[in-house]
N, C-alpha and C. Protein backbone atom coordinates (compact mmCIF):
# COMPACT_ATOMS: atom_id res chain seq x y z
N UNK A 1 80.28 -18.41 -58.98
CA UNK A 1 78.97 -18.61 -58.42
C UNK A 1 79.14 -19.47 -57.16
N UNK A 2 78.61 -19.34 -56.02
CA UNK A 2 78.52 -19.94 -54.68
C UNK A 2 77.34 -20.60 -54.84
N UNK A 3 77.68 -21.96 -54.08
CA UNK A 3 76.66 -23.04 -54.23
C UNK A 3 75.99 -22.81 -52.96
N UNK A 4 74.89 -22.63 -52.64
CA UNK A 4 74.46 -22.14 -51.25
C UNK A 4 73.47 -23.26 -50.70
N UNK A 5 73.39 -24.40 -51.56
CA UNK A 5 72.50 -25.50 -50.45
C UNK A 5 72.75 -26.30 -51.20
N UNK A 6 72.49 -27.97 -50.74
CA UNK A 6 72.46 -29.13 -51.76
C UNK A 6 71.51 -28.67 -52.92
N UNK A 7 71.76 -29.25 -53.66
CA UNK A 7 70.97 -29.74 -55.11
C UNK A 7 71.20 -30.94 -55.87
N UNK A 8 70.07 -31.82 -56.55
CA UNK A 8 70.76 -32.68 -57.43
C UNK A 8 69.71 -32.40 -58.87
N UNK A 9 70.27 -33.00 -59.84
CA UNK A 9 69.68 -33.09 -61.18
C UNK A 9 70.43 -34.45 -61.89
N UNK A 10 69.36 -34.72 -62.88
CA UNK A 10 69.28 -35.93 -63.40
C UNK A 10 68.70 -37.65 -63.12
N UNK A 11 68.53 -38.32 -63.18
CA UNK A 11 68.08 -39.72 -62.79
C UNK A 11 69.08 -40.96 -62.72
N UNK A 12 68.77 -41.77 -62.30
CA UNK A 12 69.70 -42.88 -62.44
C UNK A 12 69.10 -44.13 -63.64
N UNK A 13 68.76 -43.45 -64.63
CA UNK A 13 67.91 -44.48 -65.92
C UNK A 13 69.35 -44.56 -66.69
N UNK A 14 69.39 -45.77 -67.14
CA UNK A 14 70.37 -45.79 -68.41
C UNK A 14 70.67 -44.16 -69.41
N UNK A 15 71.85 -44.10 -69.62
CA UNK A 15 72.23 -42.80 -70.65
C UNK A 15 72.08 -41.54 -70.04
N UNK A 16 71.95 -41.81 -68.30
CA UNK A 16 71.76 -40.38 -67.88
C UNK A 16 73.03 -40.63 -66.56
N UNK A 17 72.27 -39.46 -66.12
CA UNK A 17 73.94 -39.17 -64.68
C UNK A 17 72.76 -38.10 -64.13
N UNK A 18 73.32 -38.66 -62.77
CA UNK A 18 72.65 -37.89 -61.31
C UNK A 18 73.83 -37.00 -61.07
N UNK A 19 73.43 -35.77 -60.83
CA UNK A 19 74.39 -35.04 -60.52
C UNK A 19 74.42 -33.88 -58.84
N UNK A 20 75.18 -34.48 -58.16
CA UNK A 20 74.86 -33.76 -56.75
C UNK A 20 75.66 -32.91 -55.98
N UNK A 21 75.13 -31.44 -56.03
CA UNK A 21 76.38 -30.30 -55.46
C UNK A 21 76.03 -29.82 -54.07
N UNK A 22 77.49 -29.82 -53.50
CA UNK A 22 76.65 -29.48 -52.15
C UNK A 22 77.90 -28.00 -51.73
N UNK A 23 77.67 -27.43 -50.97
CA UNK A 23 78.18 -26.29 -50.62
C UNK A 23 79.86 -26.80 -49.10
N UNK A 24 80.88 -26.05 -49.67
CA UNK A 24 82.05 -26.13 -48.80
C UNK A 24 82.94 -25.29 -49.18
N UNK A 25 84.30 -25.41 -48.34
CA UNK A 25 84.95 -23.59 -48.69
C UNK A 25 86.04 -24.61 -48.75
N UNK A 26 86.36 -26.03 -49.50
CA UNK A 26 87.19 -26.95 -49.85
C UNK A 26 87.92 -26.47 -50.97
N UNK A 27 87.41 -26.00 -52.22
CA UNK A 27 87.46 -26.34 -53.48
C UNK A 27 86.77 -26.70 -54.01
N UNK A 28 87.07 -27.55 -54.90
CA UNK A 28 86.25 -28.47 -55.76
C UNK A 28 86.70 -29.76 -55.35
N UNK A 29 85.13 -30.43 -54.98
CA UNK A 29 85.74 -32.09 -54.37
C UNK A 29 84.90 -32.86 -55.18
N UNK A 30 85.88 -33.79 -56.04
CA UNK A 30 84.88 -34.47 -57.47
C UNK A 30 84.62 -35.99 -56.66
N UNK A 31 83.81 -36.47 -56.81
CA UNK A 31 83.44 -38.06 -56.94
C UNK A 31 82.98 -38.96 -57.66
N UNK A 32 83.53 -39.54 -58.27
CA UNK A 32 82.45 -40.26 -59.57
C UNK A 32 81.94 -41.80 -59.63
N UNK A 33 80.90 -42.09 -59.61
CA UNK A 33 80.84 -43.23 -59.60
C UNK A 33 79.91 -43.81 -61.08
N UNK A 34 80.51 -44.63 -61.96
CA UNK A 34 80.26 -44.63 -63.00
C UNK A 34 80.46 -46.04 -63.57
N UNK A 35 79.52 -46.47 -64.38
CA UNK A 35 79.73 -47.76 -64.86
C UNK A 35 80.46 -47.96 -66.25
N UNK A 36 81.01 -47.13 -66.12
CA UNK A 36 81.71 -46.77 -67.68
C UNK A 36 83.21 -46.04 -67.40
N UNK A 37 83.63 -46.15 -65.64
CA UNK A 37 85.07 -44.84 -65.14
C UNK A 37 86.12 -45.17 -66.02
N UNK A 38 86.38 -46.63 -66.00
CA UNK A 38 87.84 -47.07 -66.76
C UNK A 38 87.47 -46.35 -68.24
N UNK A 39 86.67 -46.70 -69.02
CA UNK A 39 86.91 -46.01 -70.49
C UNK A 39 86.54 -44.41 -70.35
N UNK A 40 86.20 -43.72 -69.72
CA UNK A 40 85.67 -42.29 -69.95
C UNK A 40 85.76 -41.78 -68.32
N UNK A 41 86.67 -41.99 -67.12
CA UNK A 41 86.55 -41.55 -66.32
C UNK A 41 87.25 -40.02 -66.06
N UNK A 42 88.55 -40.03 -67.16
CA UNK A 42 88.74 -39.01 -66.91
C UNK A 42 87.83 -37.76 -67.89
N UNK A 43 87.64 -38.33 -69.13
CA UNK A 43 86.80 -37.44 -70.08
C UNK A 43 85.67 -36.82 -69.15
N UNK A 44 84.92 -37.83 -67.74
CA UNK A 44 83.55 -37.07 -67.34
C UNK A 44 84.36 -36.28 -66.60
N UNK A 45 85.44 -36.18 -65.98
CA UNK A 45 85.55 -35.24 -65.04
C UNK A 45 86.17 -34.29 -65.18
N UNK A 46 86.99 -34.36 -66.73
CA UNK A 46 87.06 -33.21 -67.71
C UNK A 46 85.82 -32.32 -68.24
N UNK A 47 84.41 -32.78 -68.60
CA UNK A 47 83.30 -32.19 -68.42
C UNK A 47 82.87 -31.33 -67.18
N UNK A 48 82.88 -32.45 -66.41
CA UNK A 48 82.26 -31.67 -65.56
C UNK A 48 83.11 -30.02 -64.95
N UNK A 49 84.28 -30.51 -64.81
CA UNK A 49 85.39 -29.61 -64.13
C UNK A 49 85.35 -28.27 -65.37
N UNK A 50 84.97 -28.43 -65.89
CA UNK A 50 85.18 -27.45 -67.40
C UNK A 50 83.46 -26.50 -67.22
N UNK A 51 82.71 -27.27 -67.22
CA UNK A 51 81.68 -26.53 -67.01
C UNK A 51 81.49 -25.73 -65.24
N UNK A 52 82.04 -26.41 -64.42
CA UNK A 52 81.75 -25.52 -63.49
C UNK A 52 82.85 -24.16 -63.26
N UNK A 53 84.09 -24.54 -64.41
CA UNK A 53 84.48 -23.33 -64.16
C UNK A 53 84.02 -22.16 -65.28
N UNK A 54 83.14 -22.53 -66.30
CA UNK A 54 82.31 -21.96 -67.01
C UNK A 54 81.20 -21.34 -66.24
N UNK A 55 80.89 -21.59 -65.18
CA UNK A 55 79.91 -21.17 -64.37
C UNK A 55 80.68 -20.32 -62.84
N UNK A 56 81.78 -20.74 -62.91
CA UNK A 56 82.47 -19.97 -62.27
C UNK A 56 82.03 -20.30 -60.79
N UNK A 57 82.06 -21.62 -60.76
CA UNK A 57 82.17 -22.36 -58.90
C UNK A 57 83.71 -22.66 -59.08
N UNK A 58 83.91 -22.18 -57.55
CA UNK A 58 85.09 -22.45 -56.97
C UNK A 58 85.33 -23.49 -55.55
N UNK A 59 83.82 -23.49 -55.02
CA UNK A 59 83.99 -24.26 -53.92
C UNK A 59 82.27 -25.31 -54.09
N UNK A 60 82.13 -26.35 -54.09
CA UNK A 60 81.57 -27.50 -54.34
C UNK A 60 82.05 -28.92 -53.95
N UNK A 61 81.38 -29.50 -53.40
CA UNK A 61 81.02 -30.87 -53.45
C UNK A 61 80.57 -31.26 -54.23
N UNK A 62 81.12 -32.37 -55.44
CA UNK A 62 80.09 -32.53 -56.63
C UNK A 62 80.52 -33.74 -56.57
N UNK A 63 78.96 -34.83 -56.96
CA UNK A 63 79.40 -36.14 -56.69
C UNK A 63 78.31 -36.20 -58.44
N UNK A 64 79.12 -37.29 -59.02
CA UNK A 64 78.38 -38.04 -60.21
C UNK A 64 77.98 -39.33 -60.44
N UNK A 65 76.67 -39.43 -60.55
CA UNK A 65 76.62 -41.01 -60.40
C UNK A 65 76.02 -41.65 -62.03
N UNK A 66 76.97 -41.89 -62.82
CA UNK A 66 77.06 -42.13 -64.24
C UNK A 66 76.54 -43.14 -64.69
N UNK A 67 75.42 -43.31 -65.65
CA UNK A 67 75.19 -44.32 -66.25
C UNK A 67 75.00 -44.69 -67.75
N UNK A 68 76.34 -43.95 -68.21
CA UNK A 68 76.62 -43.77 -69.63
C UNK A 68 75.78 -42.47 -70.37
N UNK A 69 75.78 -41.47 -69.53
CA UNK A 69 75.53 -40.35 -70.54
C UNK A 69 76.20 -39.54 -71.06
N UNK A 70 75.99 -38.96 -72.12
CA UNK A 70 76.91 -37.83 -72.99
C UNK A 70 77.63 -37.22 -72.64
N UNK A 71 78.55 -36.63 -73.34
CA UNK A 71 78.98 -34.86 -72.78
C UNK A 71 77.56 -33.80 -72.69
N UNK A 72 76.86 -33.61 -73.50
CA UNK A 72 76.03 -32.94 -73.39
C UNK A 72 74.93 -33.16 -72.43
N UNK A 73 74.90 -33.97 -71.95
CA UNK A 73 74.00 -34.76 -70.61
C UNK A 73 74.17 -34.26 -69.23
N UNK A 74 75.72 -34.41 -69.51
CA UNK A 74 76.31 -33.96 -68.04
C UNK A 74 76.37 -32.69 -68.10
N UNK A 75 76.84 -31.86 -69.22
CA UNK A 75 76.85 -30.60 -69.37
C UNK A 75 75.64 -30.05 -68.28
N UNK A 76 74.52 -30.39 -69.34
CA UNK A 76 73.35 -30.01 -68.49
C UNK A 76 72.91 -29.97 -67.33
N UNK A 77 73.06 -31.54 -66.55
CA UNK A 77 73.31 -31.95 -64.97
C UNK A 77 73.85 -31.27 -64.47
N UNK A 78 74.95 -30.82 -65.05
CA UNK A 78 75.43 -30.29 -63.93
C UNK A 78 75.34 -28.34 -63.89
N UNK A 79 74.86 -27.78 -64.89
CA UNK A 79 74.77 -26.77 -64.98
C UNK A 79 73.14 -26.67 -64.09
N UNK A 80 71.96 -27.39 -64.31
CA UNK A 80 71.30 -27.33 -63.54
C UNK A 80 71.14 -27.76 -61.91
N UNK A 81 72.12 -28.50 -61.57
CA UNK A 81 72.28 -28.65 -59.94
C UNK A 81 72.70 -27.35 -59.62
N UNK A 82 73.65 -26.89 -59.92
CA UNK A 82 74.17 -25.64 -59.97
C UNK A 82 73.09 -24.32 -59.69
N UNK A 83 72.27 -23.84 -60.62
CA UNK A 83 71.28 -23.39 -60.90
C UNK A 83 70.16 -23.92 -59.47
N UNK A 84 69.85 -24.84 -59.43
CA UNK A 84 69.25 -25.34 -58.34
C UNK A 84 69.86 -25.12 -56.76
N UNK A 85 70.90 -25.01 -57.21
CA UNK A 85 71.68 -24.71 -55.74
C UNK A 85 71.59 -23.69 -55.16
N UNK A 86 71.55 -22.64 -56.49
CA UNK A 86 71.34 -21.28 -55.88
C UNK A 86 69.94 -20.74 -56.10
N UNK A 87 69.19 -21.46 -55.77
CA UNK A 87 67.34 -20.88 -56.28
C UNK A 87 67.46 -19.96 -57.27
N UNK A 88 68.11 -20.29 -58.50
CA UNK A 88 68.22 -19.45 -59.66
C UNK A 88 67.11 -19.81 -60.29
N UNK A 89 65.86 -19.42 -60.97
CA UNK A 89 64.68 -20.11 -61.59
C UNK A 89 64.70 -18.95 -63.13
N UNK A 90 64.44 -17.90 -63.24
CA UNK A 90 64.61 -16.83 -63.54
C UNK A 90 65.89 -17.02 -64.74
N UNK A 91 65.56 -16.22 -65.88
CA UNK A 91 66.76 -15.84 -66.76
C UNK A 91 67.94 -17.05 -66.82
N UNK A 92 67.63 -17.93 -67.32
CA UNK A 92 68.79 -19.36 -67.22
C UNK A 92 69.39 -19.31 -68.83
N UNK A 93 70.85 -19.34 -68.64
CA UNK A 93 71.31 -18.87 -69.89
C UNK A 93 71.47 -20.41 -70.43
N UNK A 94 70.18 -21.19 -70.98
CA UNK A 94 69.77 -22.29 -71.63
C UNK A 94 70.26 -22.35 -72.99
N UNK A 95 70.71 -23.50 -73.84
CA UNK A 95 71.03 -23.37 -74.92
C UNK A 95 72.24 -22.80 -75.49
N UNK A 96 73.05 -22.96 -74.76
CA UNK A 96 74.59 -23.01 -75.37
C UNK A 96 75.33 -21.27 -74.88
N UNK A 97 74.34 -20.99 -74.03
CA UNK A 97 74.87 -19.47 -73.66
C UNK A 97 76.01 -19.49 -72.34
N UNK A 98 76.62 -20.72 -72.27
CA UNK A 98 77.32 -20.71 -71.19
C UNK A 98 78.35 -20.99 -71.99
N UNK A 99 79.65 -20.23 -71.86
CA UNK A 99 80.38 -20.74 -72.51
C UNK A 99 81.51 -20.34 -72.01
């Protein structure tokens, strides 16, 4: 999937993560900024990196700005920036259909 404009999803409230993708013909360029990196920095970017190739991006800017949320948190974040990126509104394979 091609990321075709910025997008972000999520908030910066405790137990959540902002998640922000922006479009480049780089790769994948991770950033994380997280109040939790030393104990779980590589686990989020094992998430995240796992779901976007579940979604099948190859080129992204993805920046995370962590404030202790789940795997399943970020899952989401970041499957919906994604989704948002590409004015996908329509048919969203919600609920564990990404796999």
């Amino acid at each position: 999937m091609e990321i075709l404009k910025p997008a972000v999803a999520g908030t910066l409230e405790s137990s959540d993560a902002m998640v922000t993708v922006e479009p480049t013909d780089n790769g994948i360029e991770f950033e994380l900024n997280s109040t939790v990196i030393h104990q779980y920095g590589n686990e989020i970017k094992r998430i995240v990196m796992e779901t976007l190739d579940r979604l099948s991006v190859t080129n992204a800017k993805i920046t995370v700005v962590d404030k202790g949320a789940l795997n399943c948190t970020l899952k989401a974040r970041v499957e919906c920036a994604v989704f948002r990126a590409n004015d996908q509104k329509e048919n969203l394979p919600w609920g564990g259909a990404i796999r």
